[in-house]
N, C-alpha and C. Protein backbone atom coordinates (compact mmCIF):
# COMPACT_ATOMS: atom_id res chain seq x y z
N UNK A 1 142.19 186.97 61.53
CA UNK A 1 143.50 187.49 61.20
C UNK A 1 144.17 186.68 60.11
N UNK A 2 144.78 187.68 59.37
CA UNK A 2 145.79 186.70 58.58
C UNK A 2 146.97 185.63 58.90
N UNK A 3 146.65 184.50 58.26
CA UNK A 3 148.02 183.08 58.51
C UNK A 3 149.21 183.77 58.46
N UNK A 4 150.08 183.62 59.11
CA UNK A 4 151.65 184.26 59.68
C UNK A 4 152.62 183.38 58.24
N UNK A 5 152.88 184.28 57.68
CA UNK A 5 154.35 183.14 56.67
C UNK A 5 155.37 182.81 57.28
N UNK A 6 155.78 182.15 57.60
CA UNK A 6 156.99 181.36 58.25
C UNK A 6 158.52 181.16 57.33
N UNK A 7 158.13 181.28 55.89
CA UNK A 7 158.89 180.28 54.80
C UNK A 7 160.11 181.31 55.04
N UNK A 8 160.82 182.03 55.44
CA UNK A 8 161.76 182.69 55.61
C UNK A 8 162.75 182.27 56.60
N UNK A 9 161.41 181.75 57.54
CA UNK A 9 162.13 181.44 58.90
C UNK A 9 162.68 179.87 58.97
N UNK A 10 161.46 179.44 58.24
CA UNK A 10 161.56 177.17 58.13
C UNK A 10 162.12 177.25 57.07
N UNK A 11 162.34 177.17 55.80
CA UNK A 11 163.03 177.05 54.73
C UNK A 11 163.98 178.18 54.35
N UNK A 12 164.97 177.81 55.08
CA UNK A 12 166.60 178.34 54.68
C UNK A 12 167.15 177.71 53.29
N UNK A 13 167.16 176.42 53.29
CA UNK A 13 167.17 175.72 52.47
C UNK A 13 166.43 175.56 50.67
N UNK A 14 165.58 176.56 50.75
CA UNK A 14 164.26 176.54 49.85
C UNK A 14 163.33 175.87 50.01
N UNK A 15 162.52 177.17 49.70
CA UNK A 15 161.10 177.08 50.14
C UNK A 15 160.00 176.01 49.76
N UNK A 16 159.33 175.96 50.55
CA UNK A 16 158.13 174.04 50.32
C UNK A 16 157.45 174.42 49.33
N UNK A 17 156.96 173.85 48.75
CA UNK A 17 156.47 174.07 47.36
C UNK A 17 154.87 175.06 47.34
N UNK A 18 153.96 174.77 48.54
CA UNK A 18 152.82 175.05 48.99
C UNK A 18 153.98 176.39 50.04
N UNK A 19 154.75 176.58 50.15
CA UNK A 19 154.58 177.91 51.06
C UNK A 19 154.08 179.00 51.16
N UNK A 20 154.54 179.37 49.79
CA UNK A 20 153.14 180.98 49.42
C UNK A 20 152.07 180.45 49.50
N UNK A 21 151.36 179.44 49.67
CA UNK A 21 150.21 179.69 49.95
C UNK A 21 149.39 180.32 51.19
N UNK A 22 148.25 180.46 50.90
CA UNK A 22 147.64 181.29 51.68
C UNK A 22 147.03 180.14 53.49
N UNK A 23 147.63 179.08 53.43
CA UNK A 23 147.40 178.30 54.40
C UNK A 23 148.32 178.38 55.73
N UNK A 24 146.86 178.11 56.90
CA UNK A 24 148.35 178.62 57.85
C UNK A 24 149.76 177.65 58.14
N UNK A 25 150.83 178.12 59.34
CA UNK A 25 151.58 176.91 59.32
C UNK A 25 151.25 175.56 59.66
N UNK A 26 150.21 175.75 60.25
CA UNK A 26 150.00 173.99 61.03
C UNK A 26 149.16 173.03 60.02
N UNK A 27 148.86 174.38 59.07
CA UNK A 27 148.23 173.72 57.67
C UNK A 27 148.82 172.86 56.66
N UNK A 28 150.07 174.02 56.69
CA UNK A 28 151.20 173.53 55.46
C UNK A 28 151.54 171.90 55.97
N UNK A 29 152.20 172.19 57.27
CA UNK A 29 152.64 170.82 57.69
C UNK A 29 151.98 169.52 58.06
N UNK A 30 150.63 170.00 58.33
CA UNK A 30 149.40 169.00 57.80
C UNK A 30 149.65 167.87 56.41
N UNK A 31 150.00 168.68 55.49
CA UNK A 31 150.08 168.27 54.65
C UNK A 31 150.85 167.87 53.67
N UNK A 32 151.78 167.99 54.70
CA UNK A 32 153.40 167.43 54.37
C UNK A 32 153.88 167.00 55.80
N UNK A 33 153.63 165.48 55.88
CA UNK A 33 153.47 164.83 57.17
C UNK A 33 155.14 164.48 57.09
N UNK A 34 155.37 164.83 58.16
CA UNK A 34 157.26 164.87 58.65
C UNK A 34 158.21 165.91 57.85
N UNK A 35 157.66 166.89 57.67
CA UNK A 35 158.19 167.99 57.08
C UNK A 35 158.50 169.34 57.88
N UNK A 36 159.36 169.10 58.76
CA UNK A 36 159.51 170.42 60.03
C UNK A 36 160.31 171.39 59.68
N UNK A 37 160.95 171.39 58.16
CA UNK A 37 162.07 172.41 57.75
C UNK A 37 163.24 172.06 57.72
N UNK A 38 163.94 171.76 59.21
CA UNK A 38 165.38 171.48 59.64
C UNK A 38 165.51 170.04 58.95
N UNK A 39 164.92 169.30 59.00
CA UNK A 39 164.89 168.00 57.90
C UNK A 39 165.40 168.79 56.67
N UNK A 40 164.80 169.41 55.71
CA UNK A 40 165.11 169.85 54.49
C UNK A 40 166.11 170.94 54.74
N UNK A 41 166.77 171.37 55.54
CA UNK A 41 168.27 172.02 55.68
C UNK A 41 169.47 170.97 55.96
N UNK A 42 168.81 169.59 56.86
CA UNK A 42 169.63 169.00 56.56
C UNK A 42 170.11 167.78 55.29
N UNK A 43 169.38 167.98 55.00
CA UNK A 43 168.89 167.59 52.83
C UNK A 43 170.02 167.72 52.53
N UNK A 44 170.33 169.24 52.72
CA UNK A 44 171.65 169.83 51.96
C UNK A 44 172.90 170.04 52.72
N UNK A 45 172.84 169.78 53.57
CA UNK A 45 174.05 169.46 54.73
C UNK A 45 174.33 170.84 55.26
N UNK A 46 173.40 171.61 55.20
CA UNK A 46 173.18 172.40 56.43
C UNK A 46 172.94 172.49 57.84
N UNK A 47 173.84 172.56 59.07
CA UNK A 47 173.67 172.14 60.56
C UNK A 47 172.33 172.97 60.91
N UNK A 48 171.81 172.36 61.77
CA UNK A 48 170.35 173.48 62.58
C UNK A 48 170.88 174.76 63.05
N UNK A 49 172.56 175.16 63.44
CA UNK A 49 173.39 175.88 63.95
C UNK A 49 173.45 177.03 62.44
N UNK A 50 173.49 176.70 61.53
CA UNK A 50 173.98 177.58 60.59
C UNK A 50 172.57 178.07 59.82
N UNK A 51 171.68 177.03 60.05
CA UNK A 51 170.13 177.48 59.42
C UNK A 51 169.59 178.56 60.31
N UNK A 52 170.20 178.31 62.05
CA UNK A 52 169.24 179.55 62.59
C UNK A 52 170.44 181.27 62.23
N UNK A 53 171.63 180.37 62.22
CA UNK A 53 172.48 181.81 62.07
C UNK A 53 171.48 182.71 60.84
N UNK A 54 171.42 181.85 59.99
CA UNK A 54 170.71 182.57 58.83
C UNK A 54 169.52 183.23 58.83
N UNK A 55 168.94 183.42 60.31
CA UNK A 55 167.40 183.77 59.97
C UNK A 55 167.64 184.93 60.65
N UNK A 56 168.94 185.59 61.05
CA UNK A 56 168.91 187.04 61.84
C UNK A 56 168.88 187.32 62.76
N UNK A 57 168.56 185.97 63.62
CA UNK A 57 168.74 185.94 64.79
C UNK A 57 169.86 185.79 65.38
N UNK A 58 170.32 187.09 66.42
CA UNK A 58 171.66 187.11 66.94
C UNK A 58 171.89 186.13 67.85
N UNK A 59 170.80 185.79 68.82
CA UNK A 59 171.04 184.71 69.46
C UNK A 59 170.35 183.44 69.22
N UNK A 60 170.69 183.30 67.97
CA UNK A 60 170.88 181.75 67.59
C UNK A 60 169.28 181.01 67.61
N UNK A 61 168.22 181.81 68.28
CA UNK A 61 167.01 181.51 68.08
C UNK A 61 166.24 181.46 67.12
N UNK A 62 164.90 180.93 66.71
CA UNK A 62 164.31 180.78 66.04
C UNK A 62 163.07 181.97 66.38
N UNK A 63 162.32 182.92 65.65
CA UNK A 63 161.82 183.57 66.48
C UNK A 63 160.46 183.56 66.29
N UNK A 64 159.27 183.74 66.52
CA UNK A 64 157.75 183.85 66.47
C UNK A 64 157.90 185.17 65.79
N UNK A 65 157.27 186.01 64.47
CA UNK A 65 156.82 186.77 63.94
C UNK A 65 156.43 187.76 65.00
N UNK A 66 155.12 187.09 65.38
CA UNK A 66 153.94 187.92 66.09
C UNK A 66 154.74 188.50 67.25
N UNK A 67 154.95 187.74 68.54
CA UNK A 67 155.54 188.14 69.82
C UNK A 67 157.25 188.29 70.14
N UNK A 68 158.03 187.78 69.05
CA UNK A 68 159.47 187.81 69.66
C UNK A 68 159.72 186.49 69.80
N UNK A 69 158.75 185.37 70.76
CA UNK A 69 159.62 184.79 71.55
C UNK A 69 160.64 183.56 70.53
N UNK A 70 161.39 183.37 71.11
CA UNK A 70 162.29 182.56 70.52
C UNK A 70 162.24 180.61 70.90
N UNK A 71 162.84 180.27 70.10
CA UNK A 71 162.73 178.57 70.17
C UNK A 71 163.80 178.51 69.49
N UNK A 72 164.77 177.25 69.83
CA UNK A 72 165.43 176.09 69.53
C UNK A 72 165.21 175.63 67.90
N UNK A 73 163.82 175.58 67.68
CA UNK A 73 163.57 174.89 66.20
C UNK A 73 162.52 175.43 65.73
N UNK A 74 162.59 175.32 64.67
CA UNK A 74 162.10 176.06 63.80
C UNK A 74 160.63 175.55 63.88
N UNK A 75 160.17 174.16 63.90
CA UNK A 75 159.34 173.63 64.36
C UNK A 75 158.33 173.73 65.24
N UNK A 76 159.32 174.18 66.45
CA UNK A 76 158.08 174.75 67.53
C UNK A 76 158.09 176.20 67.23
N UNK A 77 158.15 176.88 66.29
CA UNK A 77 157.94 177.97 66.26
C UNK A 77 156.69 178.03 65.89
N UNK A 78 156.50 176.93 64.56
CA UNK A 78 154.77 176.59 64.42
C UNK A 78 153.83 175.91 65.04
N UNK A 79 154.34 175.14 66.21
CA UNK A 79 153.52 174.80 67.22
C UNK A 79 153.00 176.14 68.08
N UNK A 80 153.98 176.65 68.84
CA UNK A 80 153.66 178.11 69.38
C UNK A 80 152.51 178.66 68.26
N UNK A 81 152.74 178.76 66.89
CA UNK A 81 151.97 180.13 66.49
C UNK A 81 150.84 179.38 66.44
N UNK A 82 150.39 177.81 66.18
CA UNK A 82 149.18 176.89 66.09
C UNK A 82 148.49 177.35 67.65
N UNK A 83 149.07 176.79 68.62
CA UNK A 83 148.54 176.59 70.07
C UNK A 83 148.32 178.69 70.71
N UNK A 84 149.46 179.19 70.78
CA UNK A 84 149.03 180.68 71.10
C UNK A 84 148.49 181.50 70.37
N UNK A 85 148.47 181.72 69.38
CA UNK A 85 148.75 182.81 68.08
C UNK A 85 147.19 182.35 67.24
N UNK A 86 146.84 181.25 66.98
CA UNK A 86 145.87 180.80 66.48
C UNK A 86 145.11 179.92 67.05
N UNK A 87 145.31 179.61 68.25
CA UNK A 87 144.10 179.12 69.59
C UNK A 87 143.44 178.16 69.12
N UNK A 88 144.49 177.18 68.32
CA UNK A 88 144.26 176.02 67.56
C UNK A 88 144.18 175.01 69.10
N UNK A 89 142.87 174.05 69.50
CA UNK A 89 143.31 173.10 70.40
C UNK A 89 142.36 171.94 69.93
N UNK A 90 143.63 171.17 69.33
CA UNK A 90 143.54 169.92 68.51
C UNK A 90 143.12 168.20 68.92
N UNK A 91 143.39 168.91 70.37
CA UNK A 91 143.55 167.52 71.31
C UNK A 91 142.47 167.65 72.24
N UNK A 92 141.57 166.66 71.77
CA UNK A 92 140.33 166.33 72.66
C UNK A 92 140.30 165.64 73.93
N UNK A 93 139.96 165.76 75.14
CA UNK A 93 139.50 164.98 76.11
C UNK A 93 138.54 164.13 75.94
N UNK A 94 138.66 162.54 75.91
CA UNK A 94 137.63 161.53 75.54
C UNK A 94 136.86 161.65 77.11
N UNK A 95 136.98 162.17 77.76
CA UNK A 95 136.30 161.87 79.18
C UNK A 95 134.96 163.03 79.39
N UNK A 96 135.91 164.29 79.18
CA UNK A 96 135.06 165.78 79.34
C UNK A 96 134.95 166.49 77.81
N UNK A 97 135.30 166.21 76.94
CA UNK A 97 135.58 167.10 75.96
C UNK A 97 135.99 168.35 76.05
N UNK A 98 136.94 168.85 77.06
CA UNK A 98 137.50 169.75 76.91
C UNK A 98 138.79 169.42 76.22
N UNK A 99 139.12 170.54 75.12
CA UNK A 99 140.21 170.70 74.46
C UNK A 99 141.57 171.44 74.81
N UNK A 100 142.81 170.64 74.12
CA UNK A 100 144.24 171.07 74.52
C UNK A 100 144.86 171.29 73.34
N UNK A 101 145.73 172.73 73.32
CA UNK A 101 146.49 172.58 72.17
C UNK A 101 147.52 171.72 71.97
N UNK A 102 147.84 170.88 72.60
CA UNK A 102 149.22 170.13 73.18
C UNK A 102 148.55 168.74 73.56
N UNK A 103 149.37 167.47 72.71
CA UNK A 103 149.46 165.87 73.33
C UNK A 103 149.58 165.71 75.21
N UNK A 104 150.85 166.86 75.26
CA UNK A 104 150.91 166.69 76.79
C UNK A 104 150.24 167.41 77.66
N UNK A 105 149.89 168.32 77.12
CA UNK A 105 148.80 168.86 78.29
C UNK A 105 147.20 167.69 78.26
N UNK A 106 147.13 167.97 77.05
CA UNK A 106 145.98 166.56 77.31
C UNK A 106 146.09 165.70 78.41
N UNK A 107 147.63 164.92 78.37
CA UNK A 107 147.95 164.08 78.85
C UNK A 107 147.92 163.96 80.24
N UNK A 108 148.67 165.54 80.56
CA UNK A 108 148.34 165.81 81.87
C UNK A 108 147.40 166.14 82.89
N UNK A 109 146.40 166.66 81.99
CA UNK A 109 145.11 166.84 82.17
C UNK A 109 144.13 165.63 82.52
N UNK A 110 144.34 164.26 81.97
CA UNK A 110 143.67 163.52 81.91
C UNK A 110 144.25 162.48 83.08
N UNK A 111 145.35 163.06 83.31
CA UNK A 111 145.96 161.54 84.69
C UNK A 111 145.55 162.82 85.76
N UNK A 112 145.51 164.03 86.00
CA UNK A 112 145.32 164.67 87.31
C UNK A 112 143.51 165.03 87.17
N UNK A 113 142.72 164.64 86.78
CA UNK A 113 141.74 165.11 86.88
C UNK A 113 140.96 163.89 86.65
N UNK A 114 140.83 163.02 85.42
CA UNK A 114 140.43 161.71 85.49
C UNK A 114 140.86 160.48 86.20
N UNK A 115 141.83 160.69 86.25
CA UNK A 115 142.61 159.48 86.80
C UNK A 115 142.80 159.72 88.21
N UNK A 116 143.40 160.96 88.58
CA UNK A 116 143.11 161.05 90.09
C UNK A 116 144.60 161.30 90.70
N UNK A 117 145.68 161.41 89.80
CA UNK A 117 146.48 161.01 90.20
C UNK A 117 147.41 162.45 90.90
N UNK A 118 147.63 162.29 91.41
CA UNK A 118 148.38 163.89 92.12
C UNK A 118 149.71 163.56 92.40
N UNK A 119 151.08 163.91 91.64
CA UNK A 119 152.14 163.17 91.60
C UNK A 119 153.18 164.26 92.14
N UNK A 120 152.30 165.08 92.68
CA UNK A 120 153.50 166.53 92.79
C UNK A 120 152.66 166.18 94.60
N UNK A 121 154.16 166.59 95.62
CA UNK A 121 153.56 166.90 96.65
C UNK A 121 154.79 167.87 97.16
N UNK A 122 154.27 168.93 98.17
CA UNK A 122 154.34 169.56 98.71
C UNK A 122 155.35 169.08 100.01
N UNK A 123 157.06 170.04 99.57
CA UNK A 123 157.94 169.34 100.24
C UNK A 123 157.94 169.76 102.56
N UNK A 124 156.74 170.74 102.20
CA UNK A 124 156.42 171.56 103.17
C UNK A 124 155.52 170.27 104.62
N UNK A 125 154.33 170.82 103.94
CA UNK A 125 153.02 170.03 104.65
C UNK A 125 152.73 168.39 103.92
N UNK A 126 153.70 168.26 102.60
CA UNK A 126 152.97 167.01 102.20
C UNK A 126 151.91 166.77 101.70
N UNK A 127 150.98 167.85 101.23
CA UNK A 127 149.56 167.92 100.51
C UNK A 127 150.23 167.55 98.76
N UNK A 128 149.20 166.69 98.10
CA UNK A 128 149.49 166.16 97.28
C UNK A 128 148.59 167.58 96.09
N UNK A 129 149.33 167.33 94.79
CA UNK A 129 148.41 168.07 93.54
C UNK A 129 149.09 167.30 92.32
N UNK A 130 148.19 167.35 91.50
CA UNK A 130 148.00 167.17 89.93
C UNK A 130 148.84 167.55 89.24
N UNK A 131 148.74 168.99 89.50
CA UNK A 131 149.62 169.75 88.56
C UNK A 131 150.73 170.35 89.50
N UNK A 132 152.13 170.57 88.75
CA UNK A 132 153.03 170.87 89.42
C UNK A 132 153.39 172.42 89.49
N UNK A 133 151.87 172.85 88.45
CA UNK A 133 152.21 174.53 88.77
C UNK A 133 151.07 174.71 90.12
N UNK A 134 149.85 174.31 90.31
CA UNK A 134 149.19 174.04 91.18
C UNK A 134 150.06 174.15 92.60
N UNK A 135 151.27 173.12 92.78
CA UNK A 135 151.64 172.79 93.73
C UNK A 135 153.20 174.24 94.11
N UNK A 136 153.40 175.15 92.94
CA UNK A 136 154.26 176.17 93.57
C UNK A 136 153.79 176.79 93.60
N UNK A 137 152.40 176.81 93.32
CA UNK A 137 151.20 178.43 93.89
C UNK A 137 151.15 178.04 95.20
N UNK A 138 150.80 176.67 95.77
CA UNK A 138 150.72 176.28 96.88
C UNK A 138 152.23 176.87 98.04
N UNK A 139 152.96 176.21 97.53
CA UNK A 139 154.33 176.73 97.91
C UNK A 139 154.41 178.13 98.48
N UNK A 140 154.13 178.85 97.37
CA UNK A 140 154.82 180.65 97.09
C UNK A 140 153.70 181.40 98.18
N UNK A 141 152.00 180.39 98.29
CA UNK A 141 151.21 181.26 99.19
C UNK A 141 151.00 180.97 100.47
N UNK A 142 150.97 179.43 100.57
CA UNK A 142 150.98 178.87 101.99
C UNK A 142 152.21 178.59 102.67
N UNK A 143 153.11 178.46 102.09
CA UNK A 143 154.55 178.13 102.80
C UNK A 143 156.13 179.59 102.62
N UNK A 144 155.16 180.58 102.12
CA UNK A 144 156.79 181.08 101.59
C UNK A 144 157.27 181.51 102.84
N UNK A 145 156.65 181.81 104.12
CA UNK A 145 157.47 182.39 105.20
C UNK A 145 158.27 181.13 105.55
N UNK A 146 157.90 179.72 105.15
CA UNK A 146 158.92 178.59 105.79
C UNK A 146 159.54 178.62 105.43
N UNK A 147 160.14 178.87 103.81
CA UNK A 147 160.80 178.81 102.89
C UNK A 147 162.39 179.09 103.43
C-alpha cells in the first residue's frame, strides 16, 4: 500500500522539507531525529491547542487518515500509522526474538514472560498475571458473578 502523507496534519506550521516525499511517516522522522511537528509549530509560537484547531478537527484531535481514530499529538498519530497501519515492529526481544511495535510493550513483554514477574493480581482469588489485560479477562470470566 501506499505511505499515508501526514504533512497537512504535522506541519501546520510549514511543511518539512522531505515531506512530499514518497517516504513513509516513521521514515521522514527517521531522519529528522527530534522532529515531531508540534516542536516546529512551536518555532513560531503556535500553542499545540491552535495547531490542532487548524487541522479540522472539531474535537481538538489529531486524526489517523486511514481509521478516524484520534490522538492528543500529532506525533502519535505516526506512531499509530507505524505500529497499526504499517505493522512496523521495530523492537526486538533479545531473549525470543519476537517483535513489538512499541519500547513498552517490549518492555512488558520481557518482565512477564522472561523475567517471571506477574505484578497484576486478582482482587478476587489472588491469582497473580503478567499482564494486566490477562488479569480482567480473568476477572470478567471467572469472577463476574462476585463482582
Amino acid at each position: 500500500p501506499a505511505p499515508i502523507t501526514l504533512a497537512p496534519l504535522l506541519f501546520s506550521a510549514g511543511p518539512c522539507p522531505s515531506a512530499a516525499s514518497a517516504h513513509s511517516p516513521a521514515a521522514r522522522f527517521a531522519a529528522h531525529p527530534g522532529h515531531d511537528g508540534a516542536a516546529e509549530s512551536a518555532a513560531v509560537g503556535e500553542s499545540e491547542e491552535e495547531r490542532r484547531e487548524g487541522d479540522g478537527a472539531a474535537d481538538g484531535l489529531c486524526r489517523c487518515p486511514s481509521c478516524g481514530k484520534g490522538f492528543k499529538w500529532a506525533r502519535n498519530v505516526v506512531a499509530h500509522i507505524r505500529v497499526v497501519h504499517e505493522n512496523q515492529r521495530l523492537h526486538r526481544c533479545p531473549c525470543c526474538a519476537t517483535s513489538f511495535g512499541t519500547a513498552s510493550n517490549l518492555k512488558k513483554h520481557v518482565r512477564a514472560v522472561h523475567e517471571k514477574i506477574k505484578e497484576f493480581e486478582c482482587r478476587v482469588c489472588e491469582r497473580r498475571f503478567g499482564y494486566k489485560g490477562a488479569m480482567k479477562t480473568h476477572m470478567r470470566k471467572i469472577h463476574a458473578k462476585e463482582l
